[in-house]
Protein backbone atom coordinates (compact mmCIF):
# COMPACT_ATOMS: atom_id res chain seq x y z
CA UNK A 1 43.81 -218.28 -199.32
CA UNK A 2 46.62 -218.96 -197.05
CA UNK A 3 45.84 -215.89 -195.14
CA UNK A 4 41.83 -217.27 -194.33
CA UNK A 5 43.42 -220.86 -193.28
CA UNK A 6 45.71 -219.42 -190.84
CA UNK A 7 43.07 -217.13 -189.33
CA UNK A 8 40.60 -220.16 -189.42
CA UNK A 9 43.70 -222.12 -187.40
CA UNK A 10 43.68 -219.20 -184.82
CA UNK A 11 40.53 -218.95 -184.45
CA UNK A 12 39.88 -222.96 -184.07
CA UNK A 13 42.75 -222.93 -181.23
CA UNK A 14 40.99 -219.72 -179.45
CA UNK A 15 37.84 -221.77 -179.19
CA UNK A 16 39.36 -224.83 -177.84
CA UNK A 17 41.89 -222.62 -175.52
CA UNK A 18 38.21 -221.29 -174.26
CA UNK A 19 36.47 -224.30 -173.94
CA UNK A 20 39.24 -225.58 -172.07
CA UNK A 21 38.79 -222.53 -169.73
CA UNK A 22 35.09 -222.80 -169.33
CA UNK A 23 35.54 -226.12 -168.00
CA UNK A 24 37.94 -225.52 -165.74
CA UNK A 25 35.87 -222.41 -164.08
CA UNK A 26 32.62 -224.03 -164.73
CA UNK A 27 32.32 -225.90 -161.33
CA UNK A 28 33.35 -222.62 -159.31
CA UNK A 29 30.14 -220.91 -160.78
CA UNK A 30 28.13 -223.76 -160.17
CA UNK A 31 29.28 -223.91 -156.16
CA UNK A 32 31.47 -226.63 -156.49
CA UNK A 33 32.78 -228.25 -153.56
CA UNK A 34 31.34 -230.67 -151.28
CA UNK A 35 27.23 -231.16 -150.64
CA UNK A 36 26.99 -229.42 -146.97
CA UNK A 37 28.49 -226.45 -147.96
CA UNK A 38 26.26 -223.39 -147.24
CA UNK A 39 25.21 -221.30 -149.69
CA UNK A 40 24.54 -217.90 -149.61
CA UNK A 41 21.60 -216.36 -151.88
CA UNK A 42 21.70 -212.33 -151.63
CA UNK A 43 23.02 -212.17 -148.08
CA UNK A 44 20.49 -214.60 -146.78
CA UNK A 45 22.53 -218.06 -145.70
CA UNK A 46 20.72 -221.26 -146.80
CA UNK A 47 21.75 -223.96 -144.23
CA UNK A 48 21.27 -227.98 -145.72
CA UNK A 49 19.51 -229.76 -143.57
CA UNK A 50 21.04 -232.26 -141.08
CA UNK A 51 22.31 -235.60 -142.18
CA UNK A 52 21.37 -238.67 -139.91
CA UNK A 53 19.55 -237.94 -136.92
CA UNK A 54 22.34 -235.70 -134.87
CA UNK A 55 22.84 -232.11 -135.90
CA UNK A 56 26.41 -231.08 -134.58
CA UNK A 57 26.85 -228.76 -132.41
CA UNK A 58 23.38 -228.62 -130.25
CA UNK A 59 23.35 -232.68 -129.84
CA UNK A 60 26.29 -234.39 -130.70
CA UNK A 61 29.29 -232.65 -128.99
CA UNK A 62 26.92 -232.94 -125.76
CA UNK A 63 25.51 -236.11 -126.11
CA UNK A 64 27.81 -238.79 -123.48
CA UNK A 65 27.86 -235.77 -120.84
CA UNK A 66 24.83 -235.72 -120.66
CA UNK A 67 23.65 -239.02 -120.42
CA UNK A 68 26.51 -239.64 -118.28
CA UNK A 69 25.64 -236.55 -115.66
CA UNK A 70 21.71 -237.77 -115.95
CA UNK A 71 23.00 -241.43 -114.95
CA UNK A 72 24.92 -240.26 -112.31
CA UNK A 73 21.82 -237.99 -110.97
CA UNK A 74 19.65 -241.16 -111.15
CA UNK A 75 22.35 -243.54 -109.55
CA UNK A 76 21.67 -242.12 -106.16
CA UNK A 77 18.62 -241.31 -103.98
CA UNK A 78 17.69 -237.55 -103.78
CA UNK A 79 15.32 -234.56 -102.54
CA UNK A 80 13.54 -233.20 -104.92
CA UNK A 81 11.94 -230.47 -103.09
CA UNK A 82 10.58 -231.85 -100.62
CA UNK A 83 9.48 -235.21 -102.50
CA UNK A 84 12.06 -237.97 -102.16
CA UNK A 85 13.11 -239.65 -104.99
CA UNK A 86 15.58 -242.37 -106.43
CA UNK A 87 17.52 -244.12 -106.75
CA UNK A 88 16.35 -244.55 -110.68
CA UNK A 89 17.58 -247.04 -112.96
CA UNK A 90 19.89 -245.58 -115.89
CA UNK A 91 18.38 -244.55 -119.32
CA UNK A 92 19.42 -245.18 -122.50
CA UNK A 93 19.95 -242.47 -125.12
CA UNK A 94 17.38 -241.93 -128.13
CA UNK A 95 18.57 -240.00 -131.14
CA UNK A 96 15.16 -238.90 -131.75
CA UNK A 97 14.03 -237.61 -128.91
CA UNK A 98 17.33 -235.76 -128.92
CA UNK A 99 16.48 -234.46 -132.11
CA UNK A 100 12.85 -233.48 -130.52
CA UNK A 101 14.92 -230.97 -127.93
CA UNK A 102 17.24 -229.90 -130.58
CA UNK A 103 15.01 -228.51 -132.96
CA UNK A 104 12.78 -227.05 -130.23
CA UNK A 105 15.96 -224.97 -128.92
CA UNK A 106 16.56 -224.05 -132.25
CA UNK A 107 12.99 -222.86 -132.48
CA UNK A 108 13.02 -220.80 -129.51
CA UNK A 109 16.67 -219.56 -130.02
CA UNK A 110 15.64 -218.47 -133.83
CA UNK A 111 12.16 -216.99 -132.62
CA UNK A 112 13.11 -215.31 -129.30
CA UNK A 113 10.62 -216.64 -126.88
CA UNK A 114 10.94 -219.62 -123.75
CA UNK A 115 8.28 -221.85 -123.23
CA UNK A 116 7.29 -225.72 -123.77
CA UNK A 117 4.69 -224.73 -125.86
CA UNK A 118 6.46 -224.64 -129.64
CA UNK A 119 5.79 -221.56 -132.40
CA UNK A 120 3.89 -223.41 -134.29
CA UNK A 121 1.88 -224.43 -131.02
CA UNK A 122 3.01 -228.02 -130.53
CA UNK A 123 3.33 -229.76 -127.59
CA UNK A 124 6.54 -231.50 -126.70
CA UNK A 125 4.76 -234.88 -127.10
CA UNK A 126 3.72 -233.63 -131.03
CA UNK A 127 7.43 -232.60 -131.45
CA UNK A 128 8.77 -236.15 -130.09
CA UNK A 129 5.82 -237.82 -132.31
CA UNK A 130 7.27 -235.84 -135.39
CA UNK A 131 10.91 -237.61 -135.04
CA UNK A 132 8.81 -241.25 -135.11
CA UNK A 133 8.59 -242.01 -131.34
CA UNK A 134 5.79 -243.80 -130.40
CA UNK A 135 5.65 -242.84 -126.57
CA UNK A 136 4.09 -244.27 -124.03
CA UNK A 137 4.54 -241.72 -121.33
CA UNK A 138 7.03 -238.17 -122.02
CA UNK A 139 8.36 -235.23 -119.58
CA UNK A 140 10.06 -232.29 -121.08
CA UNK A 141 12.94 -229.76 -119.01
CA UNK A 142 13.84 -226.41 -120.74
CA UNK A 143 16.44 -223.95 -119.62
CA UNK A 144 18.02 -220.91 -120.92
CA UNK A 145 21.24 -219.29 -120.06
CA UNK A 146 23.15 -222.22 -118.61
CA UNK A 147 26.81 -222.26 -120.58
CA UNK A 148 27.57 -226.17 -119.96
CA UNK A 149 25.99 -229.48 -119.29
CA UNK A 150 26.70 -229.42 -115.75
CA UNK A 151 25.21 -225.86 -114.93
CA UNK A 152 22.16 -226.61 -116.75
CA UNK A 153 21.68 -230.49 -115.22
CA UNK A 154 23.07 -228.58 -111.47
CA UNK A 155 20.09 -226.41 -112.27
CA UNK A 156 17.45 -228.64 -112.83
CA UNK A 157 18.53 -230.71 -109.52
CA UNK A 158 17.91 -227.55 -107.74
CA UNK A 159 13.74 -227.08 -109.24
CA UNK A 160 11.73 -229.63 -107.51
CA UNK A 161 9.56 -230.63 -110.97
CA UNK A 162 12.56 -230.88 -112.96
CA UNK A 163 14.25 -232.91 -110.44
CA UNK A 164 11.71 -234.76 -110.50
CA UNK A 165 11.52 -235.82 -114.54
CA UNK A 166 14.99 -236.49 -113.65
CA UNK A 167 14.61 -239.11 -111.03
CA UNK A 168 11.24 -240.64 -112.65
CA UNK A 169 11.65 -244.21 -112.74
CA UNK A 170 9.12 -244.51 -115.62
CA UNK A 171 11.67 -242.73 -118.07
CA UNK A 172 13.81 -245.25 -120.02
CA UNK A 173 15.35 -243.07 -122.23
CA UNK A 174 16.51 -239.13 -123.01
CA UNK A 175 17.42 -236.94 -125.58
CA UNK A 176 18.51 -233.89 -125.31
CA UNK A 177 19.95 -230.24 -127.76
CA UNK A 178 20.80 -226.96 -127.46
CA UNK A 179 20.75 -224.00 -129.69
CA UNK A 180 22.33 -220.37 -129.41
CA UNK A 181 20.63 -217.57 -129.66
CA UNK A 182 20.23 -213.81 -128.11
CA UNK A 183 18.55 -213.88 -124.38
CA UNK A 184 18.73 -211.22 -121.60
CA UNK A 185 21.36 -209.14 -123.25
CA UNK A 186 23.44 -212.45 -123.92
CA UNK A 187 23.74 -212.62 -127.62
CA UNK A 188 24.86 -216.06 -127.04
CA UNK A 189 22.71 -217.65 -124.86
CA UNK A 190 22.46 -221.49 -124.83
CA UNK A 191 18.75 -222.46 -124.89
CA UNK A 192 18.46 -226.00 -123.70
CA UNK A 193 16.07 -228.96 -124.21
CA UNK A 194 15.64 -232.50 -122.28
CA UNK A 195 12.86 -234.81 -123.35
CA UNK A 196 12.28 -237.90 -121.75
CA UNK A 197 10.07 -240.71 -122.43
CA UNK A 198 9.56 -244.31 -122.39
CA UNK A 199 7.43 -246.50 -125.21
């Protein structure tokens, strides 16, 4: 009798010395940690989604620059080709169009092609519709290849049509992303996109 009621002891304290340890590994098989962590399903990554309205990088760790070198552009008159333009007043930076250009880069830099016209065969003012922008009047730049703000805004000065979205006095506010992706050899190639519209 003794001998069952000391095995019935051990084996009471095994269970609750394992049920102790299945809680304590429990969240590690479950993922654990915090909500934006990426998970990774048979080699294939699973990226959440973006919270709010700025993915970071591609919008956010651009976003004064850029305004700020589009301001400046606009603060003074200017060739554009051989059109003059400007000065412009400034513009005003819209999350959503931002998030527009962003997820257009990321489109092109994820399906390997370059052109305003999207994968799915929207139009930049369908793409700027989709983020809840009820425009009144849009223009789109897109660039590939540039590494910084600067080269890529330098650049668009220096193409008479994109100088001239630029300088448009009927734009009111921008938005612009960037994604990386392969391009010309360059693995690493910033793909760029600048909407601008007014409602």
């Amino acid at each position: 009798m003794s001998c069952l009621v000391a095995a019935s002891s051990r084996f009471h304290k095994y269970l609750v010395v394992m049920a102790i340890l299945s809680l304590l590994f429990l969240p590690a098989c479950l993922g654990g940690g915090g909500e934006n962590e990426n998970v990774t399903v048979g080699g294939d990554p699973v990226i959440p989604p973006p919270v709010g309205t700025a993915p970071d990088p591609g919008v956010a760790d651009i976003r004064e620059e850029f305004l700020e070198a589009v301001n400046q552009a606009r603060s003074v008159s200017r060739m554009c080709g051989s059109v003059a333009c400007g000065p412009s007043p400034a513009v005003s930076w819209s999350d959503a169009l931002a998030m527009a250009g962003y997820l257009h880069s990321e489109d092109m830099a994820w399906n390997d092609f370059f052109s305003h016209t999207g994968s799915d065969g929207s139009s930049a003012g369908q793409r700027i519709t989709r983020q809840g922008y009820a425009w009144r009047t849009y223009g789109e730049n897109i660039a590939v290849g540039y590494p910084t703000v600067s080269s890529v805004i330098q650049g668009w000065l220096g193409s008479e049509g994109h100088c001239r979205n630029i300088m448009n006095p009927a734009f009111a506010e921008i938005g612009a992303g960037y994604a990386v992706g392969q391009f010309g050899g360059n693995p690493a190639a910033r793909y760029w996109t600048f909407d601008l519209a007014d409602r």
